[in-house]
N, C-alpha and C. Protein backbone atom coordinates (compact mmCIF):
# COMPACT_ATOMS: atom_id res chain seq x y z
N UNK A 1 0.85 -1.18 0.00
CA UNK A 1 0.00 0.00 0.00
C UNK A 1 0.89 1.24 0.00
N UNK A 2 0.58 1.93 -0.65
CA UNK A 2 1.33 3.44 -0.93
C UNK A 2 0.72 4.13 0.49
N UNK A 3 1.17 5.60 0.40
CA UNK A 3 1.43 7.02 1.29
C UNK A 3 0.45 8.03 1.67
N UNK A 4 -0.14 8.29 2.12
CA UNK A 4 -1.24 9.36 1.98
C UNK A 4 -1.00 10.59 1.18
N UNK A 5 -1.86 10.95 0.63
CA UNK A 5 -1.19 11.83 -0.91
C UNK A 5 -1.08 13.59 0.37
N UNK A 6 -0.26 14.46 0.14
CA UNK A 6 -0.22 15.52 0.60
C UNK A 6 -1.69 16.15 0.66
N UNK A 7 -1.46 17.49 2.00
CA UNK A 7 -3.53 17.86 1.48
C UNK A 7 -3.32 19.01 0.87
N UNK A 8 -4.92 19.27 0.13
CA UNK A 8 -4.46 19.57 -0.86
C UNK A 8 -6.49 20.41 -0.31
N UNK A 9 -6.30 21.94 -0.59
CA UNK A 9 -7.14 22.61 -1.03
C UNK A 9 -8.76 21.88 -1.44
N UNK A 10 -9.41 22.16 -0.79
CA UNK A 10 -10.62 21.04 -1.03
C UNK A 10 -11.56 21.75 -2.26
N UNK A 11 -11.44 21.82 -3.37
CA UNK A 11 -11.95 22.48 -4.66
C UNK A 11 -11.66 21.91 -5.71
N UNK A 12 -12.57 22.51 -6.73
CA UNK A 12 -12.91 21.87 -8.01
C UNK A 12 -11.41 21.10 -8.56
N UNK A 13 -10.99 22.71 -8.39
CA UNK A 13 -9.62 23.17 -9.43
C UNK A 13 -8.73 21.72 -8.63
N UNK A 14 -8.60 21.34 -7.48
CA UNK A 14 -7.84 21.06 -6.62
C UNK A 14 -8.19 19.30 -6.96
N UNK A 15 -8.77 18.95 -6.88
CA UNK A 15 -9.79 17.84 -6.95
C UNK A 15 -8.91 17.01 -8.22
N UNK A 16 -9.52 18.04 -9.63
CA UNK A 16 -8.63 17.60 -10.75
C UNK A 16 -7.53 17.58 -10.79
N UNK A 17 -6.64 18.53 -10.57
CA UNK A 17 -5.66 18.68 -10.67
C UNK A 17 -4.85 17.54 -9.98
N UNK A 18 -4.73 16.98 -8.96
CA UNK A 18 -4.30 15.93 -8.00
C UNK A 18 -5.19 14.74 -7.74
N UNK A 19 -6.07 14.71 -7.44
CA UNK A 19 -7.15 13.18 -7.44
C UNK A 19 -7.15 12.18 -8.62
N UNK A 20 -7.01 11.23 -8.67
CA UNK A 20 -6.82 10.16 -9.38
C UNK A 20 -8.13 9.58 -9.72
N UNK A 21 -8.14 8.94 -11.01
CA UNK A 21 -9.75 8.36 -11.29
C UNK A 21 -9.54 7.25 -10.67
N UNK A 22 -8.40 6.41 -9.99
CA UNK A 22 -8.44 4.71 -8.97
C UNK A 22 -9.23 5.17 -7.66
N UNK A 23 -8.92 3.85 -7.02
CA UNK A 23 -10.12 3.43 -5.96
C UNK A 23 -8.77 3.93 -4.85
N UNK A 24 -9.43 4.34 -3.95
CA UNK A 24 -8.64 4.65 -2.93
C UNK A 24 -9.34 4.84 -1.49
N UNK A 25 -9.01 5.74 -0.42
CA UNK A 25 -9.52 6.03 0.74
C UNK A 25 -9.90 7.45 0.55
N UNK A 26 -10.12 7.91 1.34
CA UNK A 26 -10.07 10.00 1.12
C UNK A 26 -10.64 10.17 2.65
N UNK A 27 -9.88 11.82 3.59
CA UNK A 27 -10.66 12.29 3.93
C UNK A 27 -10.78 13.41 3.78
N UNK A 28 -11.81 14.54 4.53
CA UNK A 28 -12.18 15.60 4.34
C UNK A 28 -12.07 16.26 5.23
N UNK A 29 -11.13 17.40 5.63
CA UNK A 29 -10.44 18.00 6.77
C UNK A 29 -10.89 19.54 6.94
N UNK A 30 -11.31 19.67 8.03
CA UNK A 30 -11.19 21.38 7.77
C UNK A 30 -10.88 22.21 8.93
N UNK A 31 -9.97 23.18 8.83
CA UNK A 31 -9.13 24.17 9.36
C UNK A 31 -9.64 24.74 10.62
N UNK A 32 -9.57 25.26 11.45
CA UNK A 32 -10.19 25.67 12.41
C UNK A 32 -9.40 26.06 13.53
N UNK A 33 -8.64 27.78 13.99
CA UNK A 33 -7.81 28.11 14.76
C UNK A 33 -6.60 27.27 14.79
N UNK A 34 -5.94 27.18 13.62
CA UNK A 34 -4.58 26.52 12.96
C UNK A 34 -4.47 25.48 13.49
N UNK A 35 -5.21 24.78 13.37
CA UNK A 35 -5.94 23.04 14.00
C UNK A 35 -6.37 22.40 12.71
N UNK A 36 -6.27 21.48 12.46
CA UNK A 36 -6.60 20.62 11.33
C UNK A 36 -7.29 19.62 12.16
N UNK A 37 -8.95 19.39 11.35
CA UNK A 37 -9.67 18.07 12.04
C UNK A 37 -10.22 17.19 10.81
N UNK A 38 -10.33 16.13 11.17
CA UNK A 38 -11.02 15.61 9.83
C UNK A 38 -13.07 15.03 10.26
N UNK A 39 -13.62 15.93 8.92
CA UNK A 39 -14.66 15.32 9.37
C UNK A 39 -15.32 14.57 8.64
N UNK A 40 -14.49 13.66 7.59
CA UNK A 40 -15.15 12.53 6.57
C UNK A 40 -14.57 12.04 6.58
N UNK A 41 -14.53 10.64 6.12
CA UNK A 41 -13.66 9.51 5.60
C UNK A 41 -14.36 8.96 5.02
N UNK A 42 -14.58 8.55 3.56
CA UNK A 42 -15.14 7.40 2.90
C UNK A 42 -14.08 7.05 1.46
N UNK A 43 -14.67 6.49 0.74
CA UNK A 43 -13.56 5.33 -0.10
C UNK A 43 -14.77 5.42 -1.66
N UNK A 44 -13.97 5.39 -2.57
CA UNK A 44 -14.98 4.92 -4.01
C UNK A 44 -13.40 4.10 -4.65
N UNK A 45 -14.07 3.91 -5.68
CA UNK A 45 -13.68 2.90 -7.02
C UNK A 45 -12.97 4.15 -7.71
N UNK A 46 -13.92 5.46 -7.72
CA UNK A 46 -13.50 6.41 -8.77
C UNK A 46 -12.95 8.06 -7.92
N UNK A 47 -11.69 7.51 -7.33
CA UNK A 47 -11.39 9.14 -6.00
C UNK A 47 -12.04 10.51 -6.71
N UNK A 48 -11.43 11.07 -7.71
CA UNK A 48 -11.64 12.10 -8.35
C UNK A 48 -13.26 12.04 -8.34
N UNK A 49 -13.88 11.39 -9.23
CA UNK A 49 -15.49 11.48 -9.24
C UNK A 49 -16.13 11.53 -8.17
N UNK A 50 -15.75 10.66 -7.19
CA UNK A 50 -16.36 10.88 -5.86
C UNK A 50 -16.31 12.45 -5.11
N UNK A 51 -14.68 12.82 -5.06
CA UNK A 51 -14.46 14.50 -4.42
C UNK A 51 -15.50 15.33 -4.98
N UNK A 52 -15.51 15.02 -6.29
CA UNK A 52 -16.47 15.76 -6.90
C UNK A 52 -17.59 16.17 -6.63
N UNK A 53 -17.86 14.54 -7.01
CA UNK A 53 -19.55 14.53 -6.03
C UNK A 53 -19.87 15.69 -4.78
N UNK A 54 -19.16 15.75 -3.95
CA UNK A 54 -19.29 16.07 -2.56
C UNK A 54 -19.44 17.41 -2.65
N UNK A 55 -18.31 17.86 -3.99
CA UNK A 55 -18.37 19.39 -3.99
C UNK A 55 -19.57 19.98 -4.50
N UNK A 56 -20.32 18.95 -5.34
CA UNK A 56 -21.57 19.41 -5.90
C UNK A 56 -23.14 20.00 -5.53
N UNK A 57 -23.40 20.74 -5.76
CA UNK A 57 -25.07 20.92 -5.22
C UNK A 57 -25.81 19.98 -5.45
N UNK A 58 -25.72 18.57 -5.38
CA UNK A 58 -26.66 17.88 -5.17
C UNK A 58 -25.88 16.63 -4.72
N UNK A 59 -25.10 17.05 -3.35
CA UNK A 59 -24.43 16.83 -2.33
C UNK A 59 -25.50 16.53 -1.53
N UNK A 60 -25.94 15.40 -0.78
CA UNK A 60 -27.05 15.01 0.04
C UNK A 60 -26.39 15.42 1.92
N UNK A 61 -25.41 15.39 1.85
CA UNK A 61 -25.27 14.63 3.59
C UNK A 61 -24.82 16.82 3.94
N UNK A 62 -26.22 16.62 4.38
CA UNK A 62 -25.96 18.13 5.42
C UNK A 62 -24.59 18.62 6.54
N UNK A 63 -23.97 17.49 6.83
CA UNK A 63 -23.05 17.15 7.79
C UNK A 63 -21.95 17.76 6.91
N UNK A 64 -21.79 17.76 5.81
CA UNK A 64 -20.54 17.86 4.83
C UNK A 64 -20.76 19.25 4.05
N UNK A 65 -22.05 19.25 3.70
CA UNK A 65 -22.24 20.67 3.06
C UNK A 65 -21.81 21.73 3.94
N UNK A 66 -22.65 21.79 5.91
CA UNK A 66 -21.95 22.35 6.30
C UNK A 66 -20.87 22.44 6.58
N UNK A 67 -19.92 22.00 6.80
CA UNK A 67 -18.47 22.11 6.80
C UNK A 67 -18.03 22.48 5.48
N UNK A 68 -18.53 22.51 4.23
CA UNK A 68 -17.79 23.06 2.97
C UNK A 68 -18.08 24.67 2.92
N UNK A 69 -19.33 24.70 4.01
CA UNK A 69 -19.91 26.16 3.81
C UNK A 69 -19.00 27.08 4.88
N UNK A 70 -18.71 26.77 6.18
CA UNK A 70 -18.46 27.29 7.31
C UNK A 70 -16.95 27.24 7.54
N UNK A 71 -15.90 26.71 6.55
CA UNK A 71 -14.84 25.87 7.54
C UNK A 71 -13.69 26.15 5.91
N UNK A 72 -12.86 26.24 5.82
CA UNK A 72 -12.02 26.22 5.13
C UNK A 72 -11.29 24.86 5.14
N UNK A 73 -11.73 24.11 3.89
CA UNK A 73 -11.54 22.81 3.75
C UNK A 73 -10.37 22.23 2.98
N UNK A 74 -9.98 20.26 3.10
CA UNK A 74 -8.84 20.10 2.56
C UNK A 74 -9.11 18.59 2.49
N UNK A 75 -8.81 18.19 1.59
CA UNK A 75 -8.46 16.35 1.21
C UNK A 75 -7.14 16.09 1.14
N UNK A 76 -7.29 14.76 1.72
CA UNK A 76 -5.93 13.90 1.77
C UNK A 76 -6.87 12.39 0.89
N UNK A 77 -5.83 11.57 0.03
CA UNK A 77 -6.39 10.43 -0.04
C UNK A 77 -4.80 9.04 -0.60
N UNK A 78 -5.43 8.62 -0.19
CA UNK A 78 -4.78 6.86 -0.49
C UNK A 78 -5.48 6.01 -1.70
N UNK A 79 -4.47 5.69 -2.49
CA UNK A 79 -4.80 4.83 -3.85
C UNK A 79 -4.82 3.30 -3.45
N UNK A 80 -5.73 2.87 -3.39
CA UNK A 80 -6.01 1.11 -2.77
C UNK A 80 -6.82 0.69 -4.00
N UNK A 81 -6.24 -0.41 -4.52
CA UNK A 81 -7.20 -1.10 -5.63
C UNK A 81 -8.01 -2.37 -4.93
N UNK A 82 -7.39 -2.73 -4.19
CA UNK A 82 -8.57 -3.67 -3.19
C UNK A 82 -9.93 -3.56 -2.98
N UNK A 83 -11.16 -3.68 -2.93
CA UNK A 83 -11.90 -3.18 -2.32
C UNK A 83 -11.95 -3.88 -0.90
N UNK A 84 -11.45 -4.80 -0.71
CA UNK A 84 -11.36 -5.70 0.66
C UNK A 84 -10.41 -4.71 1.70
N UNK A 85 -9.29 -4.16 1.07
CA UNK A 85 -8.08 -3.42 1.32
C UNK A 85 -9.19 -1.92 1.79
N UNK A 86 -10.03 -1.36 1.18
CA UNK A 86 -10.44 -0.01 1.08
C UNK A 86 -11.32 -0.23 2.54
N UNK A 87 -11.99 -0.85 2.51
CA UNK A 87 -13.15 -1.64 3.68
C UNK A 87 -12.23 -1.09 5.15
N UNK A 88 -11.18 -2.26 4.99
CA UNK A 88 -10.20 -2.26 6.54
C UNK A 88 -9.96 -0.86 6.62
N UNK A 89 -9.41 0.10 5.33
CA UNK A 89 -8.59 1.65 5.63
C UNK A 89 -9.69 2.57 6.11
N UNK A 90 -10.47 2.15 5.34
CA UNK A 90 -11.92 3.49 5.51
C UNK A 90 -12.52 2.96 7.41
N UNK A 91 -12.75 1.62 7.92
CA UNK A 91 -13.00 1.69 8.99
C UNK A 91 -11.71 2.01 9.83
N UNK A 92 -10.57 1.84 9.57
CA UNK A 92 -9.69 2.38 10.59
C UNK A 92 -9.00 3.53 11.05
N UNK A 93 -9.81 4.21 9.66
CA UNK A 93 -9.52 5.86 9.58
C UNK A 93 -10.68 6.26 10.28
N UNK A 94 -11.91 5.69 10.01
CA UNK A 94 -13.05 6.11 11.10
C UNK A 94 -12.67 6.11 12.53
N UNK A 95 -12.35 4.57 13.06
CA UNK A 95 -11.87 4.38 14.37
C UNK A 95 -10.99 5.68 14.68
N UNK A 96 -9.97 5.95 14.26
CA UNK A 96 -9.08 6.57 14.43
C UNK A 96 -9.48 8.21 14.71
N UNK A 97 -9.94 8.76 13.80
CA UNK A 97 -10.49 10.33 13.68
C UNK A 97 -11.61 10.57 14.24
N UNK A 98 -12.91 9.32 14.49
CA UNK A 98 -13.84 9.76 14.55
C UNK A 98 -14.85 10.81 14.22
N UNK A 99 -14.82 11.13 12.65
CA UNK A 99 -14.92 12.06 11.80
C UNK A 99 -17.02 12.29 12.24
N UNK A 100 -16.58 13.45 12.48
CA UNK A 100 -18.52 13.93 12.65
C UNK A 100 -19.66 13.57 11.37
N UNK A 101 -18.81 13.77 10.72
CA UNK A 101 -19.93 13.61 9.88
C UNK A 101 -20.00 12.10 8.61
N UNK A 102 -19.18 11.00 9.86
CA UNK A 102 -19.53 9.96 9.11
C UNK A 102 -20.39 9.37 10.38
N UNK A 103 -20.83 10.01 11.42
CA UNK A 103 -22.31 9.42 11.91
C UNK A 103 -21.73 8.48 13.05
């Protein structure tokens, strides 16, 4: 398994530019009195399409919109072609961060 990719500006421009169309981990971090927290973690088949998703207006999970609205945001993600492999990273990044807005 590879490195966690550097973070990186949580936006369109940002998304493409660095996100990969492979399957990987990702989370979603945001800034707060020069504190970094993370408050997502989930995993797709397609990283880039997924970031996307999230950035979009028809973004479902209120938990995430607010934080894109209120919070000066940032992604980190991991390239895993496993999906067995993505399963273990995405719950142990949960365990780990206990990210708010994965519930």
């Amino acid at each position: 398994m590879g490195n966690w990719s550097s973070r990186y500006n949580y936006n369109s421009t940002d998304v493409n530019r660095y996100a990969p169309s492979n399957g990987g981990v990702y989370r979603l971090i945001y800034k707060r009195t020069e504190k970094f927290y993370v408050f997502y973690v989930g995993q797709s088949n397609d990283l880039k399409r997924r970031l996307l998703e999230h950035l979009s207006p028809s973004e479902l999970d209120t938990c995430i919109k607010r934080h894109l609205r209120d919070y000066t945001c940032y992604f980190r993600f991991i390239e895993i072609a496993s999906q067995s492999e993505r399963d273990k990273v995405e719950r142990q990044q949960i365990q780990e961060y206990k990210p708010s807005c994965n519930g």
